[in-house]
Protein backbone atom coordinates (compact mmCIF):
# COMPACT_ATOMS: atom_id res chain seq x y z
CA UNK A 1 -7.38 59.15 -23.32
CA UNK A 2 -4.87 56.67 -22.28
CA UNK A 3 -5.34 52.64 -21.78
CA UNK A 4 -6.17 53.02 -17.82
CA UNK A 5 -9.05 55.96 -18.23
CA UNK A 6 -10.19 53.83 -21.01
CA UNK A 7 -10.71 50.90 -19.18
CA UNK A 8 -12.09 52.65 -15.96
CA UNK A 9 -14.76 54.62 -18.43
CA UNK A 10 -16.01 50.76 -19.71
CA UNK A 11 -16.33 49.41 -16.36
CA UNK A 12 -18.31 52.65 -14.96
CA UNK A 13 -20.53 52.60 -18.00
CA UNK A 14 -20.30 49.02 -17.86
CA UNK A 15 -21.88 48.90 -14.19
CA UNK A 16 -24.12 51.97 -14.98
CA UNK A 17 -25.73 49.86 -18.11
CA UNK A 18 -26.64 46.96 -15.12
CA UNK A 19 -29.09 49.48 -13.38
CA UNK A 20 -28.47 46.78 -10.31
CA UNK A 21 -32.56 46.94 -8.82
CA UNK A 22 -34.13 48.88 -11.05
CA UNK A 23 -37.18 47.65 -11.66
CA UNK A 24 -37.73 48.83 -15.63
CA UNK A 25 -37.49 45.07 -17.83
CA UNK A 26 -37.53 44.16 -20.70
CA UNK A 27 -40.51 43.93 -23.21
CA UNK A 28 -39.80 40.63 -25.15
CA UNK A 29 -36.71 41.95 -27.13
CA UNK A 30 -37.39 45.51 -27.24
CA UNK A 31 -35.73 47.18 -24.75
CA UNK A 32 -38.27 49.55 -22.56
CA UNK A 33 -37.67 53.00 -22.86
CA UNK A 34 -39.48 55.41 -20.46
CA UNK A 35 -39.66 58.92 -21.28
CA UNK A 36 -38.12 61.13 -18.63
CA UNK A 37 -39.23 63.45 -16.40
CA UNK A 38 -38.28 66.38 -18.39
CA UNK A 39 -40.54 65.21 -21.32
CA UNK A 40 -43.07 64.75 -18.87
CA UNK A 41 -42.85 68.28 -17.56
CA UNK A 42 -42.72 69.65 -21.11
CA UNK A 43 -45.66 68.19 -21.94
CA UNK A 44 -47.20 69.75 -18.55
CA UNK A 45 -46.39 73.12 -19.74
CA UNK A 46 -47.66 72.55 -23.09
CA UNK A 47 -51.11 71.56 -21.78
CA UNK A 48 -50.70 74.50 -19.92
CA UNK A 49 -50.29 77.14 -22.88
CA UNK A 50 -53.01 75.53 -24.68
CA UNK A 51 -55.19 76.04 -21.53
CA UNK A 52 -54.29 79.62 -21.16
CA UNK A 53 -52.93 80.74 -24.57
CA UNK A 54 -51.27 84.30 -24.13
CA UNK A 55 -51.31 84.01 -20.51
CA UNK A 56 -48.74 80.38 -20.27
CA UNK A 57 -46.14 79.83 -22.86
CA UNK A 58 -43.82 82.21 -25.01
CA UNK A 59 -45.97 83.86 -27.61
CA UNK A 60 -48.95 85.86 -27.07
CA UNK A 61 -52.08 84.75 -29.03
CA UNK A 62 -53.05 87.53 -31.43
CA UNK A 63 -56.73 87.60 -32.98
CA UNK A 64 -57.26 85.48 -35.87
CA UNK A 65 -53.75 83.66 -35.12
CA UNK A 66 -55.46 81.83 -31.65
CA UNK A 67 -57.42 79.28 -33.64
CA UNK A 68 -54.34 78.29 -35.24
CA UNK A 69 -52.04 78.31 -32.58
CA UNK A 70 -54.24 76.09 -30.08
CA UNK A 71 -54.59 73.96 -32.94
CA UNK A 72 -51.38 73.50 -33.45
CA UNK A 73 -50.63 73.50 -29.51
CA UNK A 74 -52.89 70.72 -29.15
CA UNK A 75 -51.98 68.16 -32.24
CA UNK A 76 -48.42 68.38 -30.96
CA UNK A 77 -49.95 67.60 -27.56
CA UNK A 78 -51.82 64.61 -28.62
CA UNK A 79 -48.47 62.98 -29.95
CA UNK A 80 -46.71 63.64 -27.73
CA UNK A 81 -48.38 62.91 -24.83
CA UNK A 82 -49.70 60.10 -26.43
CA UNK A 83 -46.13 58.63 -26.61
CA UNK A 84 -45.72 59.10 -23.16
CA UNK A 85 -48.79 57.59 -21.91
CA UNK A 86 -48.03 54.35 -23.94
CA UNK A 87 -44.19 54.43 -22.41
CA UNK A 88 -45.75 54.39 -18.73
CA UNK A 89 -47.90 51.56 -19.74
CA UNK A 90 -46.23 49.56 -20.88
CA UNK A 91 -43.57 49.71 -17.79
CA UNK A 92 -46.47 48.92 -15.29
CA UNK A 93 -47.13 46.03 -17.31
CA UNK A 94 -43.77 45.40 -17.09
CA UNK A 95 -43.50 45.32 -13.41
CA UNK A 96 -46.77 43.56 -13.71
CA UNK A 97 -45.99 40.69 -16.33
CA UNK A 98 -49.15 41.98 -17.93
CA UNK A 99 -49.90 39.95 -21.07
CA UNK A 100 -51.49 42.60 -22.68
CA UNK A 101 -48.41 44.64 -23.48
CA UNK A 102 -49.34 45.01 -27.15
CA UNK A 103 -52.46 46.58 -25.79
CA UNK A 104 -50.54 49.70 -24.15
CA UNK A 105 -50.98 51.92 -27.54
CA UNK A 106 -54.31 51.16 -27.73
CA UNK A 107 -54.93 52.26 -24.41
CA UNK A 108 -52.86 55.20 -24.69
CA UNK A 109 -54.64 56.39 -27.91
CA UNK A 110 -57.82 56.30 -25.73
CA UNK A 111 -56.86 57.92 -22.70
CA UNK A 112 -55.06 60.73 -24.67
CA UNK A 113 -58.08 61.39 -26.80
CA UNK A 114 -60.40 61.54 -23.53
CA UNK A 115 -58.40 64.16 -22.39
CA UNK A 116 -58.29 66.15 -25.29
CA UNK A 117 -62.16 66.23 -25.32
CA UNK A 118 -61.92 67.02 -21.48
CA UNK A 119 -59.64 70.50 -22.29
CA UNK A 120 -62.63 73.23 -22.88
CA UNK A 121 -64.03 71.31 -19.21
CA UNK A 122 -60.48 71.59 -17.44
CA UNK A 123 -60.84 75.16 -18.92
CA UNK A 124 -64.23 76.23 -17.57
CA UNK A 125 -63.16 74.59 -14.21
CA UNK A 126 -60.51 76.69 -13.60
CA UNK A 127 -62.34 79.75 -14.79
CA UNK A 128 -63.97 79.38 -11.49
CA UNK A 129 -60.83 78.50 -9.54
CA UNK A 130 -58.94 81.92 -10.74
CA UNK A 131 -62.25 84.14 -10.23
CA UNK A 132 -62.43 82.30 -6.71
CA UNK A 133 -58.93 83.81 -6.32
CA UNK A 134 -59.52 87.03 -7.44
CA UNK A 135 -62.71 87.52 -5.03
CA UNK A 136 -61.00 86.10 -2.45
CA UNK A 137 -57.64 88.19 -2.44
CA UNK A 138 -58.07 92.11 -1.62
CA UNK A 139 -54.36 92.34 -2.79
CA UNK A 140 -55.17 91.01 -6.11
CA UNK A 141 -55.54 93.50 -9.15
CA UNK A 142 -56.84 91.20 -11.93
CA UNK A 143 -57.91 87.85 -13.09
CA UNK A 144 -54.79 88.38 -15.41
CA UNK A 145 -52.30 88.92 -12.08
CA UNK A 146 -53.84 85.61 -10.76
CA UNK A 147 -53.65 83.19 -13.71
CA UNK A 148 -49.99 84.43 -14.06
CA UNK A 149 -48.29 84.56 -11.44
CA UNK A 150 -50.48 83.23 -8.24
CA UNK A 151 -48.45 80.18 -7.11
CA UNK A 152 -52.04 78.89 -5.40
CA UNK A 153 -54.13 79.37 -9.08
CA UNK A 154 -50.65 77.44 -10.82
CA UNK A 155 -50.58 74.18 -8.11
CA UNK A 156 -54.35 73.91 -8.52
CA UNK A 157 -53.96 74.34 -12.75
CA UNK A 158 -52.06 71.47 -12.61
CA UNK A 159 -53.39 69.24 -10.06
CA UNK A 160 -56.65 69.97 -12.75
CA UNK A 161 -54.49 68.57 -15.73
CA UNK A 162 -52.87 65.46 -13.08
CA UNK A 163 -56.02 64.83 -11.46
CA UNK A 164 -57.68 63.40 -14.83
CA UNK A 165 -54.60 61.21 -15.85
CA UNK A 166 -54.68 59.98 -12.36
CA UNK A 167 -58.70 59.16 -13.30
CA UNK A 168 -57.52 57.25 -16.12
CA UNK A 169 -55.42 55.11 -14.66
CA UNK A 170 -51.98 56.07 -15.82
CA UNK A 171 -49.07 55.50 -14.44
CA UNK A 172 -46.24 57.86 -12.89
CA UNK A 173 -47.14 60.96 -15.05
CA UNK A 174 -50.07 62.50 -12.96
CA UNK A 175 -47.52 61.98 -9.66
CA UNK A 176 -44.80 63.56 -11.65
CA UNK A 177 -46.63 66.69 -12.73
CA UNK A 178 -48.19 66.91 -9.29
CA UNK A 179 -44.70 67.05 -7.69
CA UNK A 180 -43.25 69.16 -10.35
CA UNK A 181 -46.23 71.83 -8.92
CA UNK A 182 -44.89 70.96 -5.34
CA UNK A 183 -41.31 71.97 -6.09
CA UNK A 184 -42.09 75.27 -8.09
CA UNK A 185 -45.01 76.24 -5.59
CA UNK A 186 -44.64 74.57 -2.69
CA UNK A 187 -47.89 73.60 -2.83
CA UNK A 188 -48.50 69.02 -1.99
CA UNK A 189 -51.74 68.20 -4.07
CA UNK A 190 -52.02 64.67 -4.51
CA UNK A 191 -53.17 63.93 -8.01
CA UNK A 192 -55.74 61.69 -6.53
CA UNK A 193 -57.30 64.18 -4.51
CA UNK A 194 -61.10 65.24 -5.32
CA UNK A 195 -61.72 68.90 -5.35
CA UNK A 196 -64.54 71.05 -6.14
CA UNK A 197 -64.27 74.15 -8.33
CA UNK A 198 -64.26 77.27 -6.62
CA UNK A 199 -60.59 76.31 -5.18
CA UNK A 200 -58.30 78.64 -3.65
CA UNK A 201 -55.08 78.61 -2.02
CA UNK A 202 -54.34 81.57 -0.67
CA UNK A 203 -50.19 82.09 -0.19
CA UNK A 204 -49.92 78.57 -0.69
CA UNK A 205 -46.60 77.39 0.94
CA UNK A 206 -46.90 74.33 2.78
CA UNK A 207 -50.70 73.08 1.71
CA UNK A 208 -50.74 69.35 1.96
CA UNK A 209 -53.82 67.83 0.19
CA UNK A 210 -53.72 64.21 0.49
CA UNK A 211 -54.31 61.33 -1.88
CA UNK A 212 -58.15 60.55 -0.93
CA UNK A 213 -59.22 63.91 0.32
CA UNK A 214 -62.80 64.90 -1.28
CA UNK A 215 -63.05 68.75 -1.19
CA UNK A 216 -66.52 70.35 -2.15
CA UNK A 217 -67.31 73.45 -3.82
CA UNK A 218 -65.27 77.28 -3.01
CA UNK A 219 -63.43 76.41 -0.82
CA UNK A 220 -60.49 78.43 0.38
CA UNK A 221 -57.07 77.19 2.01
CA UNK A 222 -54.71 79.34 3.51
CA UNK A 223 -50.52 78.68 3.91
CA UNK A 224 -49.84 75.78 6.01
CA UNK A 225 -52.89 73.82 6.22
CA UNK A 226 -52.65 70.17 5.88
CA UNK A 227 -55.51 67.54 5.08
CA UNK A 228 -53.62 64.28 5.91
CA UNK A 229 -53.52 60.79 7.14
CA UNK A 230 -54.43 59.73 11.06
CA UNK A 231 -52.56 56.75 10.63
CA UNK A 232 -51.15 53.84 8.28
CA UNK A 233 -53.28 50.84 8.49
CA UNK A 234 -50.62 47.59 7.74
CA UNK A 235 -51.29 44.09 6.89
CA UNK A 236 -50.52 41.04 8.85
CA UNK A 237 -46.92 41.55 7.09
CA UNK A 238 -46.32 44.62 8.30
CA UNK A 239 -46.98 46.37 4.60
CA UNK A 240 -48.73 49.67 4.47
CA UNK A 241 -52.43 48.89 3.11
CA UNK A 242 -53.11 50.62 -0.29
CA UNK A 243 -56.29 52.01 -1.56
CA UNK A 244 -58.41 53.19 1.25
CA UNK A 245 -59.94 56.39 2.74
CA UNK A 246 -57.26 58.00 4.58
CA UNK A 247 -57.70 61.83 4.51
CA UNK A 248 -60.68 63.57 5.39
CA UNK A 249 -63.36 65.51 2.88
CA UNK A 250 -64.01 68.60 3.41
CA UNK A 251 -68.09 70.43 2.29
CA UNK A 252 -69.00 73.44 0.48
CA UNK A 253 -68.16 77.09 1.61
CA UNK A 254 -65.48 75.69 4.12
CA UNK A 255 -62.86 78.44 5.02
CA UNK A 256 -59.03 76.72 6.47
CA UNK A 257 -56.75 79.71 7.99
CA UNK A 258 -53.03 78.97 8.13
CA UNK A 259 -51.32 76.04 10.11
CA UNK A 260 -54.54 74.33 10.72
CA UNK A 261 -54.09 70.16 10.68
CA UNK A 262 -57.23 67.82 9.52
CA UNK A 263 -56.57 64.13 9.83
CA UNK A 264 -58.21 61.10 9.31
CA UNK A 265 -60.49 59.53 6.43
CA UNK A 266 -63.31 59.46 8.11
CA UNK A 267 -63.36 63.53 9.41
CA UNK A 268 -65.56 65.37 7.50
CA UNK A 269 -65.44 69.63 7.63
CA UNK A 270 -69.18 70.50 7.40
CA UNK A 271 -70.06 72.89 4.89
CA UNK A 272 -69.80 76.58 5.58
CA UNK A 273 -67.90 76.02 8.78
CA UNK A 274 -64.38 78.09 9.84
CA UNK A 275 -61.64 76.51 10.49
CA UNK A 276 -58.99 78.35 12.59
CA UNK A 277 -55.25 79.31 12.61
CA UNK A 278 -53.15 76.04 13.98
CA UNK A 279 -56.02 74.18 15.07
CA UNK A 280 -55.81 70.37 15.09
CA UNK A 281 -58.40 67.78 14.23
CA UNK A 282 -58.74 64.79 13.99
CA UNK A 283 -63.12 64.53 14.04
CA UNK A 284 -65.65 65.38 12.42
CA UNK A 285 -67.30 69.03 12.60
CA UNK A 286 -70.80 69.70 11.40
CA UNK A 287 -72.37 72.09 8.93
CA UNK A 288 -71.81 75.76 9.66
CA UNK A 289 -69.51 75.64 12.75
CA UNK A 290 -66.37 77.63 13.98
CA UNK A 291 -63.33 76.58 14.94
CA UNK A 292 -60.97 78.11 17.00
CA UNK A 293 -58.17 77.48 19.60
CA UNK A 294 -58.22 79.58 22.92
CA UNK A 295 -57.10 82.37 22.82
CA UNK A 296 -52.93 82.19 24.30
CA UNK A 297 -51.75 85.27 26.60
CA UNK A 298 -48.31 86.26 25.70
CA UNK A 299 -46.46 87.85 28.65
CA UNK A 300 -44.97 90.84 27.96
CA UNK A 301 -41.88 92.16 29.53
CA UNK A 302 -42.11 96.28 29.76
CA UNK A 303 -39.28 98.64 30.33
CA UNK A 304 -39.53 99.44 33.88
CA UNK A 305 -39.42 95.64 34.47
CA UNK A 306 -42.62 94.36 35.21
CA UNK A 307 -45.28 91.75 33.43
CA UNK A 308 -48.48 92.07 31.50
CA UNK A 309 -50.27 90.20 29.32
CA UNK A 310 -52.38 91.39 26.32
CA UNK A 311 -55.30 91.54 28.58
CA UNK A 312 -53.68 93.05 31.13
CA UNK A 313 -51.41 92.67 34.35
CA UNK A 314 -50.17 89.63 35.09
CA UNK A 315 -49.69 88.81 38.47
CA UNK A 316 -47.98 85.34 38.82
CA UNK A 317 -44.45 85.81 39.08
CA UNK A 318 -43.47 82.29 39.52
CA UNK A 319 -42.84 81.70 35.92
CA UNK A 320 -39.13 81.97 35.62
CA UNK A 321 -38.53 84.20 33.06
């Protein structure tokens, strides 16, 4: 390397090092040192294998070896994790000028070891979720198939795991998981969200659940269907308001074919009700309803020229087709 490339690689490492607005400080005179995405994601799929031994992760869990191997799974979790946790709080205290820095350990210790104890529950949950799938799915061949390879069973799996972080208070790992699950599934569950066990998302591609959506017990999604936001709600500066209802809850038993659009935190779906294909709402439906657009009429051009619809001729011929 000659005396120009040198000098060019110091001033690009040099302007790299500033990180102009990023908003990661200093602690005092340790420098803060968030762990990255990909340990975050690692983690995820640990947490994962430990859930589902033999069915998540490399090795299959033989007989008296599964003891020892979740054991294992979940000791390495614990540290891990727990050194993540305390990275991501001490950056929002950080960005905070918290005073309680020291404290972040502490609190991570905690959180970690409530979610340890929370496992077998996470577990039992999604028993439910994956026989939910399996009922609900005429294609599907086993429980097995739908733990595996389901891209519904893995969003929901890890929105489980995100959603109890997210409980606790912590920082940009639930969001991170949660959108990790968006770009391997295609599947938008806000680690916020509230859902019932029971839960399946049938095809899955394009499900948005929002942050403050409540969903009850068994229910079933189906590609496309969104549970979103009416509107923003800003301050007298113009800022988006934080922290309130914004997506709607949806009851017990509630069915939601593809394409259909829910909005607004105060809709409620009441239980048992049908939702249709495409339909839009933005109110509140009771118990036990169903849901439907009218029926459209394609036109349909046959080969001697002339125009029907599905329910028969069609006789206006102003239409300028």
């Amino acid at each position: 390397m000659n005396e120009t490339q040198r000098s060019r690689l110091a001033a690009a490492v040099h302007g790299l090092t500033q990180c102009g607005n990023c908003p990661i400080k200093s602690t005092g005179d340790q420098p803060l040192n968030l762990s990255g995405r990909t340990a975050v994601i690692r983690i995820l799929h640990d947490l994962i294998a430990a859930l589902f031994p033999g069915c998540h992760g490399c090795d299959p869990a033989r007989g008296d070896e599964l003891v020892r191997h979740i054991e294992q799974t979940v000791l390495a979790i614990s540290d891990d994790l727990c050194e993540i946790v305390t990275h991501a709080f001490e950056y929002e205290c950080t960005i905070k000028e918290c005073e309680d820095c020291d404290k972040c350990g502490e609190r991570a210790a905690e959180v970690v070891a409530d979610i340890i104890d929370a496992l077998p529950e996470i577990q039992r949950i999604l028993a439910l979720d994956i026989q939910a799938a399996y009922e609900g799915d005429p294609a599907a061949q086993s429980t097995m198939e739908v733990v595996m390879s389901y891209p519904g069973v893995q969003a929901v799996i890890v929105h489980r795991i995100a959603h109890v972080l997210y409980e606790h208070h912590v920082p940009l790992i639930p969001r991170i998981m949660s959108e990790h699950a968006h770009s391997e599934t295609g599947i938008d569950i806000h680690p916020g969200a509230t859902i019932g066990p029971g839960f399946f998302i049938d095809h899955g591609t394009g499900v948005v659940i929002g942050e403050t959506c409540v969903i009850g017990r068994n229910v079933k999604l189906y590609q496309g269907v969104t549970l979103g936001a009416l509107s923003f709600e800003k301050d007298e500066d113009g800022n988006l308001v934080k922290g309130i209802k914004r997506h709607p809850n949806v009851e017990d038993g509630v069915v939601i074919y593809a394409g259909a659009t829910i909005l607004g935190g105060e809709t409620t779906i009441g239980a048992h009700s049908v939702i249709g294909g495409n339909v839009w709402l933005t109110h509140s439906v009771p118990p036990g309803c169903k849901v439907h657009n009218q029926q459209p009429r394609p036109l349909i051009k046959q080969q001697d020229g002339s125009w029907k619809t599905a329910n028969g001729p069609w006789e206006d011929h102003g239409a300028g087709i």
